[in-house]
Structure formats: structure tokens, C-alpha cells
N, C-alpha and C. Protein backbone atom coordinates (compact mmCIF):
# COMPACT_ATOMS: atom_id res chain seq x y z
N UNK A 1 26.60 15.26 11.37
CA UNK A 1 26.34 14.64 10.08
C UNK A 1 25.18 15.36 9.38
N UNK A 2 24.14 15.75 10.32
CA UNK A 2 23.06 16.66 9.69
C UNK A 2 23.09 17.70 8.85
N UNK A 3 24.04 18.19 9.89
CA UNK A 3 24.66 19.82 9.39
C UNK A 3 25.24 19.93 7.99
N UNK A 4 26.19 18.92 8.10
CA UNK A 4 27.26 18.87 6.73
C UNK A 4 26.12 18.42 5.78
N UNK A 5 25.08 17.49 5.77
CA UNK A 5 24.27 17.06 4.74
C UNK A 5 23.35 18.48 4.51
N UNK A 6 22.86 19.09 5.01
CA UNK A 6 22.41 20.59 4.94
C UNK A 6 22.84 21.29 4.71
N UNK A 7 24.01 21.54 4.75
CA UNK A 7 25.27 22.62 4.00
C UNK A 7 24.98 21.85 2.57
N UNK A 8 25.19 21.10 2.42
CA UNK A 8 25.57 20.92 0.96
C UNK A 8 24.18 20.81 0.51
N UNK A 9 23.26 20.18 0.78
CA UNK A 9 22.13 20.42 0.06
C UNK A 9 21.98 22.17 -0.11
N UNK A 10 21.62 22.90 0.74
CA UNK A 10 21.60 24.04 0.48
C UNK A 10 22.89 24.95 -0.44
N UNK A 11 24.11 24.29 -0.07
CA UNK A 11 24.74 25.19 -1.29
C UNK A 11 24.31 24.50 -2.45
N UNK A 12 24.11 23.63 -2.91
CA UNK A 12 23.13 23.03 -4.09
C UNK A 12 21.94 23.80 -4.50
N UNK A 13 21.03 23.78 -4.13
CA UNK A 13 19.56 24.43 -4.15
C UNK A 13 19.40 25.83 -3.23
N UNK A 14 20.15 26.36 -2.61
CA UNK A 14 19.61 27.38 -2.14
C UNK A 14 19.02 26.86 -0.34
N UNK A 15 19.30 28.35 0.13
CA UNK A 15 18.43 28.11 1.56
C UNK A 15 17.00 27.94 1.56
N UNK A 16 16.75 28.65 0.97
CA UNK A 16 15.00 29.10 1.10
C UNK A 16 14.26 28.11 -0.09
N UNK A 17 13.09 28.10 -0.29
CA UNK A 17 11.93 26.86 -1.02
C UNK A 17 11.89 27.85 -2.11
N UNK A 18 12.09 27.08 -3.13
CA UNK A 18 11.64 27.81 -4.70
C UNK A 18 10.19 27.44 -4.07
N UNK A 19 9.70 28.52 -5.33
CA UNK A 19 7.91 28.29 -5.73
C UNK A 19 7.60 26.74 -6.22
N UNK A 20 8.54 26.16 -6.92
CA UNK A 20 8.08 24.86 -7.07
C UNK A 20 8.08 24.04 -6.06
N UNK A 21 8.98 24.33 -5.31
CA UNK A 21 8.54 23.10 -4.04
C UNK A 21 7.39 23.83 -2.88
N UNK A 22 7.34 24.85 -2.85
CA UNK A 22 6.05 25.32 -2.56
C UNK A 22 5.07 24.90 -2.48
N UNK A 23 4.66 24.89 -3.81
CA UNK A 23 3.96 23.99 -4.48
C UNK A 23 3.49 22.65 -4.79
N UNK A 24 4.39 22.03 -4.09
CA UNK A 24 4.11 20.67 -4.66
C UNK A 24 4.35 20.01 -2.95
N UNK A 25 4.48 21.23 -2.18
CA UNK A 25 4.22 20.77 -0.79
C UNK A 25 2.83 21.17 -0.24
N UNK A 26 1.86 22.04 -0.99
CA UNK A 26 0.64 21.91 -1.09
C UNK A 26 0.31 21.26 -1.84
N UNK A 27 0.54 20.66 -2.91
CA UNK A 27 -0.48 20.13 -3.34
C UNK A 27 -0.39 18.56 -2.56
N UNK A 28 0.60 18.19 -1.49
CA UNK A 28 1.00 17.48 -0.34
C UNK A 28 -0.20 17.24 0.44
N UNK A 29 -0.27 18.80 1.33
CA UNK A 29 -1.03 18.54 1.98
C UNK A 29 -2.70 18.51 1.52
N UNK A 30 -2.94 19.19 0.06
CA UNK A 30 -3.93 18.96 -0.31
C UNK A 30 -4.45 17.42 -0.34
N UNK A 31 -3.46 16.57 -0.79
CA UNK A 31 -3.69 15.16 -0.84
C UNK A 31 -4.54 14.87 0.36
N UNK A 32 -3.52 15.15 1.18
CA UNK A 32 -3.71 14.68 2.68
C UNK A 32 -5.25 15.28 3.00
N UNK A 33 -5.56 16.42 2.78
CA UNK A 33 -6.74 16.89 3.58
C UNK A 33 -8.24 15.97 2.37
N UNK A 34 -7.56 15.98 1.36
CA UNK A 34 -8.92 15.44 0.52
C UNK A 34 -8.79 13.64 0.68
N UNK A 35 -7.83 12.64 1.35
CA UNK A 35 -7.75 11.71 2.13
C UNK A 35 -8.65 11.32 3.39
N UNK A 36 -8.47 12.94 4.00
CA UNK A 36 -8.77 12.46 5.48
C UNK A 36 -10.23 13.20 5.44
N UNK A 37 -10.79 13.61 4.49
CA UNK A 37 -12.53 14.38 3.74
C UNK A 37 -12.97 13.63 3.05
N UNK A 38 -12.64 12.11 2.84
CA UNK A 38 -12.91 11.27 1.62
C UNK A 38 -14.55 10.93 1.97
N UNK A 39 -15.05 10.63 3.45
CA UNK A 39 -16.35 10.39 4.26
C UNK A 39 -16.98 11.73 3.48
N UNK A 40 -16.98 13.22 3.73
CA UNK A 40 -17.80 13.71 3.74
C UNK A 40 -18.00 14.12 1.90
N UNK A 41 -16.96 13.83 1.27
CA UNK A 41 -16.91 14.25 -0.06
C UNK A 41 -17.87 12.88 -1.11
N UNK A 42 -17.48 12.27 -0.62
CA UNK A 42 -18.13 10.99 -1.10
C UNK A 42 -19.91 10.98 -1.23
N UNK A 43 -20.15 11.32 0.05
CA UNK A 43 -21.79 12.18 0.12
C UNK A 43 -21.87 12.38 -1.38
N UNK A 44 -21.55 13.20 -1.52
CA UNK A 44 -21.77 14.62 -2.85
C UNK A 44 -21.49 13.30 -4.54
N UNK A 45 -20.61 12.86 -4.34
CA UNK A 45 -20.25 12.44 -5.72
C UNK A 45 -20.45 10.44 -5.58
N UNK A 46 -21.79 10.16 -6.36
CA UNK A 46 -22.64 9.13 -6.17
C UNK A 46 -23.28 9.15 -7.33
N UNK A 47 -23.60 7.81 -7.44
CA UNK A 47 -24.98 7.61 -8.96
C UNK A 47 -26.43 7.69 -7.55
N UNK A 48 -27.30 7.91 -8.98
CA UNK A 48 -28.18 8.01 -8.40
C UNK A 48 -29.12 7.04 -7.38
N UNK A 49 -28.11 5.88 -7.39
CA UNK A 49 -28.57 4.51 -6.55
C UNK A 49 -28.24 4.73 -5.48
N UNK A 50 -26.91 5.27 -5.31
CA UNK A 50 -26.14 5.49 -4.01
C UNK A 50 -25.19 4.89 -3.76
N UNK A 51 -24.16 4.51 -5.24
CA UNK A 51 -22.74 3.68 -5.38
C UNK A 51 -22.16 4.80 -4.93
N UNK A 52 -20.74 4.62 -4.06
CA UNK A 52 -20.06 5.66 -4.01
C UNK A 52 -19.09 5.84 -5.39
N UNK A 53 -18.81 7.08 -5.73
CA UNK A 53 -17.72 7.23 -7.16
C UNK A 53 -16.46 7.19 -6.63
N UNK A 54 -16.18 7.81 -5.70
CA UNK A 54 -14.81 8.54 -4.90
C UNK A 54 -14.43 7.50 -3.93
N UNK A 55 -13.06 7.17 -4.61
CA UNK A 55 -12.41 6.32 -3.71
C UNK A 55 -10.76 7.05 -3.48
N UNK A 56 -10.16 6.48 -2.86
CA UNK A 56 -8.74 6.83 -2.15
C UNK A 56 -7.99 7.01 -3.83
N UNK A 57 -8.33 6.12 -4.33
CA UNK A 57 -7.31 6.20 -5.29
C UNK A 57 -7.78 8.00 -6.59
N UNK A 58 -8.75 8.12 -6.42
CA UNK A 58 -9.36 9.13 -7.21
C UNK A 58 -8.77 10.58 -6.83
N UNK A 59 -9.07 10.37 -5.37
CA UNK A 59 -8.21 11.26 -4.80
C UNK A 59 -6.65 11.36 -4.29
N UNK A 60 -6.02 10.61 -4.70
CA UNK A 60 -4.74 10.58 -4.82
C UNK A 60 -4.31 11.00 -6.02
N UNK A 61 -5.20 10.53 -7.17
CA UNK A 61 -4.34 11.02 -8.40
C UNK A 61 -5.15 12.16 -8.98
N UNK A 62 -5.71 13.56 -8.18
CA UNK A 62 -5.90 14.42 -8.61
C UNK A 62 -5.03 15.44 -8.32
N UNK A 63 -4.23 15.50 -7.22
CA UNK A 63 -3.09 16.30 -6.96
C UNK A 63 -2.13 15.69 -7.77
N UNK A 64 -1.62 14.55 -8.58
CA UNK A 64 -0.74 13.65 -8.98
C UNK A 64 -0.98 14.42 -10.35
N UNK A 65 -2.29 14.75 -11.18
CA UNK A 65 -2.96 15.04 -12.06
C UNK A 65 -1.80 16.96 -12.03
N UNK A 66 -2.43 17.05 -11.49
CA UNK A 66 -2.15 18.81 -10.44
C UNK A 66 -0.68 18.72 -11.15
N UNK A 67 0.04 18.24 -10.57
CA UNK A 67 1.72 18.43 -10.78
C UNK A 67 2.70 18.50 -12.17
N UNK A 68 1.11 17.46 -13.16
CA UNK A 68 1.65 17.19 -14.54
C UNK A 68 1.05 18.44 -15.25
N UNK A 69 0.30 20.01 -14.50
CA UNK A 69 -0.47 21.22 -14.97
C UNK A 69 0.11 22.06 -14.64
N UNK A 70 0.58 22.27 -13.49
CA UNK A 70 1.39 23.77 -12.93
C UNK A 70 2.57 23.86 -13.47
N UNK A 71 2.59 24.72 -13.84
CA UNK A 71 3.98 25.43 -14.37
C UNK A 71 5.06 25.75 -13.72
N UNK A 72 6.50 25.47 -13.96
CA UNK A 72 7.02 25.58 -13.11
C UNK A 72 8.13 26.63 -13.02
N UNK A 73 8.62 27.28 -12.23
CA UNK A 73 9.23 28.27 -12.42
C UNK A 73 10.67 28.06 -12.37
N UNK A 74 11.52 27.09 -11.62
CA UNK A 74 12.72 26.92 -12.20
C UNK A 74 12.85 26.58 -13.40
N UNK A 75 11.74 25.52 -14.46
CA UNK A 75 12.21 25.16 -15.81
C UNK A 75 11.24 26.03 -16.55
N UNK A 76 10.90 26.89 -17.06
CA UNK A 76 10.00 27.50 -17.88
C UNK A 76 9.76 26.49 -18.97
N UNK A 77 8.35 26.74 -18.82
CA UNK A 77 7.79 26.08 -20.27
C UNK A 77 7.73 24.44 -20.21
N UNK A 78 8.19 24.33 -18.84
CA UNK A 78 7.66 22.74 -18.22
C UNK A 78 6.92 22.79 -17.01
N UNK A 79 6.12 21.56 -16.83
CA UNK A 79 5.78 21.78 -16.06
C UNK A 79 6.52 21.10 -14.21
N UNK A 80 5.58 21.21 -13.04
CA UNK A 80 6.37 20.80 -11.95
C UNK A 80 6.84 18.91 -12.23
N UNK A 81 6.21 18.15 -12.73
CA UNK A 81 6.73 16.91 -12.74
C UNK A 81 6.09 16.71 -14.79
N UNK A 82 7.47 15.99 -15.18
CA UNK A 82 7.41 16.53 -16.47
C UNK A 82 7.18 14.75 -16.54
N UNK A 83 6.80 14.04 -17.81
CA UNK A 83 7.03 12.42 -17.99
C UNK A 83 8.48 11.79 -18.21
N UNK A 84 9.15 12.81 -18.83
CA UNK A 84 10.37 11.51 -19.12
C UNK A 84 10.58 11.91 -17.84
N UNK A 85 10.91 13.21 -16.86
CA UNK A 85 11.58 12.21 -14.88
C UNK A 85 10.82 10.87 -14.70
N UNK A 86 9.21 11.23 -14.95
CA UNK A 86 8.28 10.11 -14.03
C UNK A 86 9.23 8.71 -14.74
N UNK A 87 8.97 8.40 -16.25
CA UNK A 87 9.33 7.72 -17.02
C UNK A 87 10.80 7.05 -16.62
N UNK A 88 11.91 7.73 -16.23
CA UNK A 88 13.08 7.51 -16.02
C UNK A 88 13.37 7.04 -14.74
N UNK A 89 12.58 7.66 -13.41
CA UNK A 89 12.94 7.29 -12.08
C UNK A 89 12.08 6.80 -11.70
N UNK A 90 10.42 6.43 -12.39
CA UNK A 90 9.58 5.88 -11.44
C UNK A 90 9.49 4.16 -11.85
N UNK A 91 8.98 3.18 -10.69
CA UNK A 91 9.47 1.88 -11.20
C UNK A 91 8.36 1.38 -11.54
N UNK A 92 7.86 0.94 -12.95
CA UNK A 92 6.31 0.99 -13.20
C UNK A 92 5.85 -0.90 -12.86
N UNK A 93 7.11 -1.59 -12.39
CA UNK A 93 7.08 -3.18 -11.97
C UNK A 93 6.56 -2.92 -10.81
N UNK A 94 6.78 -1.96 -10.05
CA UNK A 94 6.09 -2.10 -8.94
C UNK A 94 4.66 -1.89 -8.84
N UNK A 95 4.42 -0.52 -9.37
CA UNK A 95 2.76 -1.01 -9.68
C UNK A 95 2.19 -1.80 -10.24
N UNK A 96 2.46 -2.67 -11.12
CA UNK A 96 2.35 -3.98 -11.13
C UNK A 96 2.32 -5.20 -10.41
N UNK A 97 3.05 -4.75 -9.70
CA UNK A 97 3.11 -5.85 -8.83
C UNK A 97 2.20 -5.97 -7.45
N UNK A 98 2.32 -4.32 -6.85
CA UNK A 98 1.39 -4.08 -6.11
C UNK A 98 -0.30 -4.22 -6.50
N UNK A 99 -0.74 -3.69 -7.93
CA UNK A 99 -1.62 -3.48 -8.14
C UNK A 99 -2.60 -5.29 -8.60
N UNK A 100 -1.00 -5.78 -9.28
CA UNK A 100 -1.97 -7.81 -9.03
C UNK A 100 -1.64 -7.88 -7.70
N UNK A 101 -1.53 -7.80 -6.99
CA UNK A 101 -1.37 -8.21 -5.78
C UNK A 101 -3.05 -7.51 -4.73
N UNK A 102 -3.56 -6.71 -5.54
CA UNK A 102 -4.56 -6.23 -4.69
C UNK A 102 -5.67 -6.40 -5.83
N UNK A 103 -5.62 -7.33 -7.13
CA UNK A 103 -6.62 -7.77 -8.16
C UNK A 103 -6.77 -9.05 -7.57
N UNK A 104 -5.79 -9.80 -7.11
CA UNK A 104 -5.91 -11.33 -6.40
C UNK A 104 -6.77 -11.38 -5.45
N UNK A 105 -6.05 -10.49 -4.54
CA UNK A 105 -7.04 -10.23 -3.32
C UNK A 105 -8.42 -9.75 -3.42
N UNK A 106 -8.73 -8.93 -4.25
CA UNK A 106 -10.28 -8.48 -4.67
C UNK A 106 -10.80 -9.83 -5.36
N UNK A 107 -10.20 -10.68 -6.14
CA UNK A 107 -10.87 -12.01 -6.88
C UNK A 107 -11.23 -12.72 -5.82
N UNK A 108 -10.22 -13.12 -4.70
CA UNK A 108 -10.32 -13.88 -3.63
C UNK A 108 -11.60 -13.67 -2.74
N UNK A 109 -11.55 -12.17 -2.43
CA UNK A 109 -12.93 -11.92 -1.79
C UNK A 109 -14.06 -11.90 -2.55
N UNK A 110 -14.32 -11.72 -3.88
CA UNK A 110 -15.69 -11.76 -4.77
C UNK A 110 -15.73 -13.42 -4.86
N UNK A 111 -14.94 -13.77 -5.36
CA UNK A 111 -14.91 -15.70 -5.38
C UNK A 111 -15.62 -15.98 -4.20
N UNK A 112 -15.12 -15.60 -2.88
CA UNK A 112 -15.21 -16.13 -1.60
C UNK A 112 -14.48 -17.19 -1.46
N UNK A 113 -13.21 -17.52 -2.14
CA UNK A 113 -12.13 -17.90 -1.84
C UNK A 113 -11.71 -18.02 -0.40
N UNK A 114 -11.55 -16.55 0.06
CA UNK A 114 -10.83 -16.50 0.89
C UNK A 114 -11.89 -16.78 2.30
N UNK A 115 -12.83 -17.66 2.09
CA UNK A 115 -13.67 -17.86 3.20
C UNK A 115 -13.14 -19.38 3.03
N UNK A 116 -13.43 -19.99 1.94
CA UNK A 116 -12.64 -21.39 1.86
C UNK A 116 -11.26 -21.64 1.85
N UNK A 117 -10.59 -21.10 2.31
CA UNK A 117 -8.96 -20.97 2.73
C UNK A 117 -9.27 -20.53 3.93
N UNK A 118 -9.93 -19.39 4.60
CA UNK A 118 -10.30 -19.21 5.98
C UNK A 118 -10.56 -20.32 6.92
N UNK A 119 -11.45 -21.47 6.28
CA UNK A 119 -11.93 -22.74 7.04
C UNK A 119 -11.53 -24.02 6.61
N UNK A 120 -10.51 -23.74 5.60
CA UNK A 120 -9.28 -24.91 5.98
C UNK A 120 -8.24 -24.52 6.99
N UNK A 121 -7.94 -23.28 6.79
CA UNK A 121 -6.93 -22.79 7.85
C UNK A 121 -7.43 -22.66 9.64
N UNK A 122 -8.84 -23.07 9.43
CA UNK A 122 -9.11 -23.02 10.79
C UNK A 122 -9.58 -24.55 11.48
N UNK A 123 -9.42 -25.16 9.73
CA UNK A 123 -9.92 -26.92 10.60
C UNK A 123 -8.54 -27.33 11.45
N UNK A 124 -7.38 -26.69 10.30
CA UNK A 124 -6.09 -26.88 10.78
C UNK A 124 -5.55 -26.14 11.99
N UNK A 125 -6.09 -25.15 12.20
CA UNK A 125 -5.73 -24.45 13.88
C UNK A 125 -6.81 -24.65 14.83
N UNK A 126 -7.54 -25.24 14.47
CA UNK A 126 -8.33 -25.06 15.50
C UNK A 126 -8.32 -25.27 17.26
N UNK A 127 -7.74 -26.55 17.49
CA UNK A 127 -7.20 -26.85 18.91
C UNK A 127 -5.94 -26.54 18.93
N UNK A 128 -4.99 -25.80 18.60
CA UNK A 128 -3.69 -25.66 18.56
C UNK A 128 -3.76 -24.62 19.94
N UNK A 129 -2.54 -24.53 20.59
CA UNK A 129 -2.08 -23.47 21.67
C UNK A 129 -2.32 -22.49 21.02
N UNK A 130 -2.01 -21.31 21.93
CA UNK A 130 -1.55 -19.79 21.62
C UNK A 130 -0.34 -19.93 20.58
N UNK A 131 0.72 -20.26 21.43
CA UNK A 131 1.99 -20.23 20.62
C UNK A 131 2.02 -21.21 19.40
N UNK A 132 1.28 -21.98 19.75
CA UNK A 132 2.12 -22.96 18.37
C UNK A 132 1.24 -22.75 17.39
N UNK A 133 -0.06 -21.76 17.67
CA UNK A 133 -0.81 -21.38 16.20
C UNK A 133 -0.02 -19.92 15.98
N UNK A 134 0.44 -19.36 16.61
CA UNK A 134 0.82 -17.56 16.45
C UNK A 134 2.64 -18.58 15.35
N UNK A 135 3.28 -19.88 16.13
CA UNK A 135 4.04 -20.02 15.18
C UNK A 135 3.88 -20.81 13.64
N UNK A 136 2.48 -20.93 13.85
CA UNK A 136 2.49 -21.62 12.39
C UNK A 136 2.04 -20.71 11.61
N UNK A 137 1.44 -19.79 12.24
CA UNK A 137 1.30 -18.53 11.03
C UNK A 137 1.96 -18.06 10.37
N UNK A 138 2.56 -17.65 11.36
CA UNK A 138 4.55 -16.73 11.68
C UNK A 138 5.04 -18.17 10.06
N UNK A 139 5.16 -19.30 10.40
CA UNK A 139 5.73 -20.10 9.24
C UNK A 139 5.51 -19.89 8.28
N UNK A 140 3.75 -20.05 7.91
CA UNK A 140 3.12 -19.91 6.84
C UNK A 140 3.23 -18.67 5.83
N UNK A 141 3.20 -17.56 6.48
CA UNK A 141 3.41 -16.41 5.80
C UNK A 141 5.04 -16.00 5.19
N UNK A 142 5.97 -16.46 6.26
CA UNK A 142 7.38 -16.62 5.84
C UNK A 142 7.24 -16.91 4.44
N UNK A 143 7.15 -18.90 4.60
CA UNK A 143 7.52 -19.54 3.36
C UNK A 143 6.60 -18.96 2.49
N UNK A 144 5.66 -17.89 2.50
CA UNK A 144 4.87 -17.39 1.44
C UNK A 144 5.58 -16.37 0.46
N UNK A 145 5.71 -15.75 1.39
CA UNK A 145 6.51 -14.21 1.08
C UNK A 145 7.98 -14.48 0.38
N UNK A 146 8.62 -15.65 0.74
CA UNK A 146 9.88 -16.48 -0.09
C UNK A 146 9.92 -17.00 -1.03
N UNK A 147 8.26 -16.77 -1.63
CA UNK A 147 7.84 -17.53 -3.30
C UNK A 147 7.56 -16.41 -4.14
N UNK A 148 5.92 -15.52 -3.25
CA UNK A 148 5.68 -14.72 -3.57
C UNK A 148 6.02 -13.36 -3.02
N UNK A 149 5.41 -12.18 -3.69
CA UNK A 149 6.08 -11.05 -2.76
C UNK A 149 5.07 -11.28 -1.81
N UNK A 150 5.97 -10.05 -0.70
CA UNK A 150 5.10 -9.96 0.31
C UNK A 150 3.64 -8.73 -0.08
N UNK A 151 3.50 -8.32 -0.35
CA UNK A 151 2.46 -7.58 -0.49
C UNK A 151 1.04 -8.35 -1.21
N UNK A 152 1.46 -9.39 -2.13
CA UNK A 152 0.55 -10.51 -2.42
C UNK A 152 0.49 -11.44 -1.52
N UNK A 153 1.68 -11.57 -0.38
CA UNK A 153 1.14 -12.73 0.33
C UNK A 153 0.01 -12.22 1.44
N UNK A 154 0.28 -10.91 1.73
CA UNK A 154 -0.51 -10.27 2.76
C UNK A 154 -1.87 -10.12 2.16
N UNK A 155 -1.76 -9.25 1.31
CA UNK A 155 -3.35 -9.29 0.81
C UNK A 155 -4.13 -10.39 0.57
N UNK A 156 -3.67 -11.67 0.47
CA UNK A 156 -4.53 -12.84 -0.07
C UNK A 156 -4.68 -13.54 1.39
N UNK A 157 -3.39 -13.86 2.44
CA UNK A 157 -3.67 -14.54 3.31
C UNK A 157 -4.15 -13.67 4.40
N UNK A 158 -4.29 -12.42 4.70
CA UNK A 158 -4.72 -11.74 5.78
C UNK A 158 -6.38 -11.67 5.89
N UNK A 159 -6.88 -11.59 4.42
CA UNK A 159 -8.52 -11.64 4.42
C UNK A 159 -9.01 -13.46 4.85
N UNK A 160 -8.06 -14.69 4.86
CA UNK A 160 -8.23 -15.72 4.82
C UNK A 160 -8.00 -15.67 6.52
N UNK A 161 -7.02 -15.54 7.06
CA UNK A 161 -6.85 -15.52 8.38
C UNK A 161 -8.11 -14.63 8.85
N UNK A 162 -8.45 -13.60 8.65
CA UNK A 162 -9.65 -13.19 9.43
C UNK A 162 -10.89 -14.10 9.65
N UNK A 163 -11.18 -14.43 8.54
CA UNK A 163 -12.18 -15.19 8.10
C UNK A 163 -12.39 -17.07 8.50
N UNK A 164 -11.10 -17.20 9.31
CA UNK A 164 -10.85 -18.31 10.47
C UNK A 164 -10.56 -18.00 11.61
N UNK A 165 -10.07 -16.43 12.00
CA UNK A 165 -10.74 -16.17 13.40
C UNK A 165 -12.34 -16.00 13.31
N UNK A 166 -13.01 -15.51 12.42
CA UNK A 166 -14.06 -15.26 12.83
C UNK A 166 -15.25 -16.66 13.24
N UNK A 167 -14.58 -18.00 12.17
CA UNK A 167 -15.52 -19.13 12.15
C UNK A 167 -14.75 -19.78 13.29
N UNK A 168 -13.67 -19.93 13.84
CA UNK A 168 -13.27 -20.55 15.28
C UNK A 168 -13.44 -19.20 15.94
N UNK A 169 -13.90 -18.43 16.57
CA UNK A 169 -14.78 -17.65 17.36
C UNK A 169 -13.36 -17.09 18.24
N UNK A 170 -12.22 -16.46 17.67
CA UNK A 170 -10.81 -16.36 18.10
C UNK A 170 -11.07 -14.85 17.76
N UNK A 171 -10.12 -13.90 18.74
CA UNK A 171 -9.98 -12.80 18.16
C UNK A 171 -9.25 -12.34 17.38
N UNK A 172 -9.56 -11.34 15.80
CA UNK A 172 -9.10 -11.34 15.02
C UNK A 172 -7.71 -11.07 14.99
N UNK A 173 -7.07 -10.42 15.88
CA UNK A 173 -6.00 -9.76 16.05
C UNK A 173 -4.73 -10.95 16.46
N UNK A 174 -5.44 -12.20 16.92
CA UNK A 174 -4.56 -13.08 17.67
C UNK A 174 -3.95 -14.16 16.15
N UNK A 175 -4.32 -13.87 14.77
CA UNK A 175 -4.30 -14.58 13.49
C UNK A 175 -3.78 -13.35 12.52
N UNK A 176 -4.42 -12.01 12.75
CA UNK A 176 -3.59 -10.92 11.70
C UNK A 176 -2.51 -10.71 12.15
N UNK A 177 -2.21 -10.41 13.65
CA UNK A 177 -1.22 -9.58 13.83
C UNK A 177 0.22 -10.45 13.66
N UNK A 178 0.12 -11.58 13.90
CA UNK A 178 1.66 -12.81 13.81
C UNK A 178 1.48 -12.91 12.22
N UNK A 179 0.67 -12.53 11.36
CA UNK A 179 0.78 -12.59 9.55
C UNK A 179 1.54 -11.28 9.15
N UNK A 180 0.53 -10.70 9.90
CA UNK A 180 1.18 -8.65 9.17
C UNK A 180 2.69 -8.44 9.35
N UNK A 181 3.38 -9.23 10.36
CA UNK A 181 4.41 -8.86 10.83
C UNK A 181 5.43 -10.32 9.94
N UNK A 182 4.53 -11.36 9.89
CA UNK A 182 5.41 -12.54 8.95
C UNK A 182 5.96 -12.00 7.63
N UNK A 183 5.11 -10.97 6.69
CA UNK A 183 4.87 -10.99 5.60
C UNK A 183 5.79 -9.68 5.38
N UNK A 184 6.94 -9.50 6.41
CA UNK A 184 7.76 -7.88 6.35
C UNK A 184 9.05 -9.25 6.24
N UNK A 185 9.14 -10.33 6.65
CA UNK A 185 10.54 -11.05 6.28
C UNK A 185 10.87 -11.52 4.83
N UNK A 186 10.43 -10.66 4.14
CA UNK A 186 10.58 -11.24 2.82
C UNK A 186 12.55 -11.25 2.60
N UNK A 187 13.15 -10.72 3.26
CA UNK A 187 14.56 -10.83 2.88
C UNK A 187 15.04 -12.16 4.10
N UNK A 188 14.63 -13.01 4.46
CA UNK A 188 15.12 -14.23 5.33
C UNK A 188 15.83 -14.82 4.51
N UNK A 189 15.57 -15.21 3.18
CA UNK A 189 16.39 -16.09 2.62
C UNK A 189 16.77 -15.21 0.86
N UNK A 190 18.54 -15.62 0.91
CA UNK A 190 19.19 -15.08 0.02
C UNK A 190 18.27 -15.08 -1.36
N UNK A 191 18.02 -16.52 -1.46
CA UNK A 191 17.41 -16.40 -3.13
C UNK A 191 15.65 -16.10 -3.04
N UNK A 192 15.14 -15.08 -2.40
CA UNK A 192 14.13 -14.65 -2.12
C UNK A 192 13.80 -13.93 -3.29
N UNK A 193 12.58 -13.76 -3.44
CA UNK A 193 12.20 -13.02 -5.11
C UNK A 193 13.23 -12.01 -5.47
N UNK A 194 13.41 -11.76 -6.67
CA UNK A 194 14.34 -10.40 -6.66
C UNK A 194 13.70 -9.15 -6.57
N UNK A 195 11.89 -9.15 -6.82
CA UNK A 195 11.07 -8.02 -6.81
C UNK A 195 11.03 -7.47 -5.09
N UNK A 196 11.75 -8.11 -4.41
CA UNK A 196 11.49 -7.32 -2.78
C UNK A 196 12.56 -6.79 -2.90
């Protein structure tokens, strides 16, 4: 099945890598190396208080930046990623959706919200078993993720679950890890958001 999907891609495009994908498979791993340099680069680019400037996202969208500049050599006179593709194939609901979904969660933690949801959720587990708190999590995050998406249910209830292992003196892992894994069933039930 490999083979035949490789035959035809290649009689399509050719055996060998144009310069544009070359290209845009460095500027790949460039991502990657200015990701995994974010500690020592960060040093360097600071106010003079000592806020850091450079975050993940800064450096993600400078190779992203990169792709909408290089020129490209199969289309002359465009460049490697032009706007109407981005415009046409990219789904801009999802960054939306992802991106409130991680504004909630940042409100939640500046509020300290999620310390008062932490210690209701822990008046309510507190003497419970192993299992029957790992299944009320496992519940909780379900019926969450069946309202909201999952990526908002995770971000809002995972900083809340930490924050009731830490005040019932539980290890954190025994409250994230039965959530992280609740909050991937977002397809359990048919009429589940249509955004998953």
C-alpha cells in the first residue's frame, strides 16, 4: 500500500525535493531548534527589569513569518506559503477556539479561580478511594468535554485538579492523569459539540 501511495505521489511531484520543500523543511527544523534554545535565547531578549519578551509563541511565528518572505521557485513571483492557500485551507475557528480556551484558563489562574474550584473539588474528593475518585474525574471531565470542547475543558479543569491535589496533600499525577486522558473522549456521545 506504501509503495503504490509513493508511486503516485512521486509521479505527481517528482522523486527528488524541489527547493521549496527544502526549504520549508528548514525552516522546520529551524522552528524546532529555536523551541528547544527558547532557555538560553530568552537571557538576551528582556526589559530592563528582567520580564522575559520571548515566548514559544514568538518563536513559532518567526519561521511562520519566514515562509510568507522566501520566494519560491516552483511559482515565481510568489512566495513559499502565499494568503489566499493559508486563507482557503487553514481553519481560523480553530484558533479561536483554542486560543479562548487558553484566555479562560489564563483568567482562571490570574482570578485564582482555579484555586477555588481546586478546594471545592477537593472538599468533594477528599475521603473518596483510589478508584472511585480516579472515576469521578474520569466522569467529570467526560460530561465536560460533551458541552464544551475538550481543549477548554482541559485547560480550565487541569490547573483546578492540581490545585486539590496539592491542598489534600495527594499526588499530582493521581487527579491530572484520569483528566488528561477524560478530556480526549470528546466523541462519546453523537450530539457532542460539532467543533471536535
Amino acid at each position: 500500500v506504501l509503495e503504490v501511495e509513493w508511486e503516485e505521489f512521486a509521479s505527481e511531484y517528482g522523486h527528488k525535493m524541489s527547493r521549496d520543500e527544502v526549504l520549508v523543511g528548514l525552516l522546520q527544523i529551524l522552528q524546532f531548534g529555536l523551541l528547544f534554545s527558547r532557555p538560553i535565547l530568552s537571557k538576551y531578549v528582556q526589559t530592563a527589569y528582567g520580564e522575559v519578551l520571548l515566548g514559544d509563541s514568538t518563536l513559532a511565528c518567526f519561521p511562520a513569518i519566514l515562509l510568507f518572505l522566501l520566494p519560491s521557485k516552483r511559482r515565481p513571483g510568489q512566495s513559499l506559503l502565499t494568503w489566499p492557500t493559508v486563507h482557503d485551507k487553514f481553519d481560523f475557528g480553530l484558533i479561536l477556539l483554542i486560543g479562548g480556551a487558553y484566555a479562560i484558563a489564563d483568567g482562571f489562574k490570574q482570578s485564582g479561580l482555579n484555586i477555588a474550584l481546586g478546594s471545592g473539588i477537593d472538599d468533594l474528593t477528599r475521603n473518596q478511594e483510589p478508584l472511585l475518585l480516579t472515576f469521578t474525574i474520569v466522569l467529570m471531565c467526560t460530561s465536560c468535554t460533551q458541552i464544551f470542547s475538550a481543549v477548554g475543558t482541559a485547560s480550565t479543569l487541569l490547573p483546578a485538579l492540581n490545585s486539590a491535589a496539592q491542598t489534600s496533600l495527594k499526588h499530582p499525577l493521581s487527579m491530572l492523569l484520569p483528566a488528561a486522558v477524560a478530556c480526549s473522549f470528546a466523541f462519546v456521545v453523537a450530539p457532542a459539540p460539532p467543533r471536535h
